[in-house]
C-alpha atoms as a PDB file:
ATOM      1  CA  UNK A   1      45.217  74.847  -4.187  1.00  0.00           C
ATOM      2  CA  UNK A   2      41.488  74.280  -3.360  1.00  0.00           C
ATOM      3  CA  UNK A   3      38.456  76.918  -4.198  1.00  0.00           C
ATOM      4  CA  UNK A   4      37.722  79.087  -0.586  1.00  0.00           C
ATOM      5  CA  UNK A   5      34.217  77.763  -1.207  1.00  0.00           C
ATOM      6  CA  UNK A   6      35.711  73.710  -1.536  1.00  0.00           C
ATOM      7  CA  UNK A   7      37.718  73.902   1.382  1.00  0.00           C
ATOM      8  CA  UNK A   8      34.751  75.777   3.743  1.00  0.00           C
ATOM      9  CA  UNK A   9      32.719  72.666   2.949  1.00  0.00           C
ATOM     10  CA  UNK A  10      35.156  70.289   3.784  1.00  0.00           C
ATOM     11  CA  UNK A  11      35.956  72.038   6.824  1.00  0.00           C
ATOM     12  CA  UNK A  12      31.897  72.127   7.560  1.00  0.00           C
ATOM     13  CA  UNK A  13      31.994  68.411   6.655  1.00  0.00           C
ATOM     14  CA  UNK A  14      34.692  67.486   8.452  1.00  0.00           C
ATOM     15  CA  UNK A  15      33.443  69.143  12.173  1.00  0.00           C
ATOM     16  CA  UNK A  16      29.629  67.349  11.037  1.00  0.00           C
ATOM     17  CA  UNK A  17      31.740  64.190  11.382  1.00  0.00           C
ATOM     18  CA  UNK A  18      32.987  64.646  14.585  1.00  0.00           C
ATOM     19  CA  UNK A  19      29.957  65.510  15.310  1.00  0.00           C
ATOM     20  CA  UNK A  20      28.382  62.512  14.434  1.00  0.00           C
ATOM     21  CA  UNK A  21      30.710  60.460  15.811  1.00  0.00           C
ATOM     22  CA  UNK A  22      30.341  61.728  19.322  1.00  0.00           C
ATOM     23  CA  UNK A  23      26.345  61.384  18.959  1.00  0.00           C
ATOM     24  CA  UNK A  24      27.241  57.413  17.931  1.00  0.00           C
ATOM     25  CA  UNK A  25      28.976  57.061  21.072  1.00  0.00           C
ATOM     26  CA  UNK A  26      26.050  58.711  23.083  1.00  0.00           C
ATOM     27  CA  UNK A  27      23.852  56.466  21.662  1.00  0.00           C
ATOM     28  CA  UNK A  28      26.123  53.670  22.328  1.00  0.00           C
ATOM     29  CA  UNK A  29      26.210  54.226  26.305  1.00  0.00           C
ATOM     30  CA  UNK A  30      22.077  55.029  25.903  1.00  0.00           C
ATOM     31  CA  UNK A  31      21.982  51.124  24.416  1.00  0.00           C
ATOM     32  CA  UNK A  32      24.320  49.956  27.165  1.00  0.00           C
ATOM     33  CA  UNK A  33      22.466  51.568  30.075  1.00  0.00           C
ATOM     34  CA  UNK A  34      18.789  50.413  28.700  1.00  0.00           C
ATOM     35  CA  UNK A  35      20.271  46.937  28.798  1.00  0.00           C
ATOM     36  CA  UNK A  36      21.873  46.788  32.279  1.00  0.00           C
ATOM     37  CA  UNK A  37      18.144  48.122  33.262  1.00  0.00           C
ATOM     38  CA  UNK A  38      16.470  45.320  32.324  1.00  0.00           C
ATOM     39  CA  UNK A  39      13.928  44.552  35.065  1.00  0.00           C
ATOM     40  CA  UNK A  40      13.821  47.559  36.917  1.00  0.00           C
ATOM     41  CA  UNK A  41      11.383  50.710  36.679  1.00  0.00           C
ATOM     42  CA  UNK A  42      13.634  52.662  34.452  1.00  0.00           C
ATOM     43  CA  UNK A  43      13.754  50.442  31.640  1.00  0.00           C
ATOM     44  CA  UNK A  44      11.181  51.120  29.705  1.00  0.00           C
ATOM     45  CA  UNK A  45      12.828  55.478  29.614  1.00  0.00           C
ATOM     46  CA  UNK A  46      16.021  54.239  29.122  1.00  0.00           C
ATOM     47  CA  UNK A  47      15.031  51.865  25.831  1.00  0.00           C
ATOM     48  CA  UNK A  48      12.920  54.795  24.585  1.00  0.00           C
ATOM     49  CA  UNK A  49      16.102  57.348  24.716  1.00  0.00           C
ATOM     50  CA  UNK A  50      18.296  54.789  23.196  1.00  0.00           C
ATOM     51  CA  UNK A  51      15.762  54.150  20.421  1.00  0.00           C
ATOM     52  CA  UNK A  52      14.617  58.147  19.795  1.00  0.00           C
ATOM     53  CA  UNK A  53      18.448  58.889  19.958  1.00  0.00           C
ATOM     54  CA  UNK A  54      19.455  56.032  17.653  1.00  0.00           C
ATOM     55  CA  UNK A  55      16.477  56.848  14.867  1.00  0.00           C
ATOM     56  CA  UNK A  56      18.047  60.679  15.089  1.00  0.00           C
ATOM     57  CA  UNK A  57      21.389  59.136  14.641  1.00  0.00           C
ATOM     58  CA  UNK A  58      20.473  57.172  11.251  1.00  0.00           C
ATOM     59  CA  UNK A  59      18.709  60.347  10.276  1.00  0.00           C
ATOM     60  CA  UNK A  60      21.997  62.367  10.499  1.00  0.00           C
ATOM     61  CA  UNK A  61      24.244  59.652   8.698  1.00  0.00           C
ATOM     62  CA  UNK A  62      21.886  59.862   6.115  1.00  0.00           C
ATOM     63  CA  UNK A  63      22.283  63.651   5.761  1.00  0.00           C
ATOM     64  CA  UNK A  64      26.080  63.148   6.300  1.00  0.00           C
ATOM     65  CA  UNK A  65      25.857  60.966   3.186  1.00  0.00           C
ATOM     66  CA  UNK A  66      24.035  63.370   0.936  1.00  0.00           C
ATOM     67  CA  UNK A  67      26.437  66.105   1.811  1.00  0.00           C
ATOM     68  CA  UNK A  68      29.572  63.927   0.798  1.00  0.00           C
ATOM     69  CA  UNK A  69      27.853  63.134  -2.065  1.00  0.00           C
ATOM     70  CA  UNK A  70      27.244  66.284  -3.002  1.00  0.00           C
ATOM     71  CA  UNK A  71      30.773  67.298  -1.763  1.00  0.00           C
ATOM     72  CA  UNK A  72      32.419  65.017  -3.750  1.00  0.00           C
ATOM     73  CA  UNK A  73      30.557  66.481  -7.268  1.00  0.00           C
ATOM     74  CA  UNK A  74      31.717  69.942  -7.098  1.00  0.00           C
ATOM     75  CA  UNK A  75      34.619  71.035  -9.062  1.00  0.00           C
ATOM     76  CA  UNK A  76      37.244  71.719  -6.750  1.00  0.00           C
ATOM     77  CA  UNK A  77      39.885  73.110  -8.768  1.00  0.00           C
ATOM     78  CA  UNK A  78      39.671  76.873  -9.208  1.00  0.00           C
ATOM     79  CA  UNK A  79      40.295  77.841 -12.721  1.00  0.00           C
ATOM     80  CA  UNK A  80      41.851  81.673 -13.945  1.00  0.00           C
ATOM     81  CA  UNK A  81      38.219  83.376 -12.982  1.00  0.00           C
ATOM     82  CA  UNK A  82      38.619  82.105  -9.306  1.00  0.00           C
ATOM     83  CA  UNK A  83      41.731  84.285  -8.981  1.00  0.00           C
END
């Protein structure tokens, strides 16, 4: 029922938001194991992975956004010149 076109995107979309969510989970066990390090030598590399991995994190939910956005204004019906 959906244009080829509409449903590669939401296919695309869709794996991006696994994606993301796996990379949310990383980040999750970075924060975790920078926390239980607290006081030893490895702290300070183990807060700076969690924060470098979080900022890349916010960066791709912001380009996740964008593309359902952008998703979400395309027309995706096909009409008689589709067929």
């Amino acid at each position: 029922m959906l244009k080829p076109k509409i449903l590669d995107r939401i296919s695309e979309t869709y794996f991006a938001l696994e994606n993301y969510q796996y990379e949310i989970k990383l980040v999750r066990r970075f924060s975790e194991s920078a926390r239980a390090s607290i006081g030893s030598r490895t702290h300070a590399a183990k807060a700076k992975l969690a924060e470098v991995r979080w900022q890349q994190a916010v960066e791709m939910q912001k380009n996740m956004v964008a593309e359902l956005d952008a998703l979400l204004k395309e027309d995706f019906w096909p009409d008689d010149s589709d067929t």
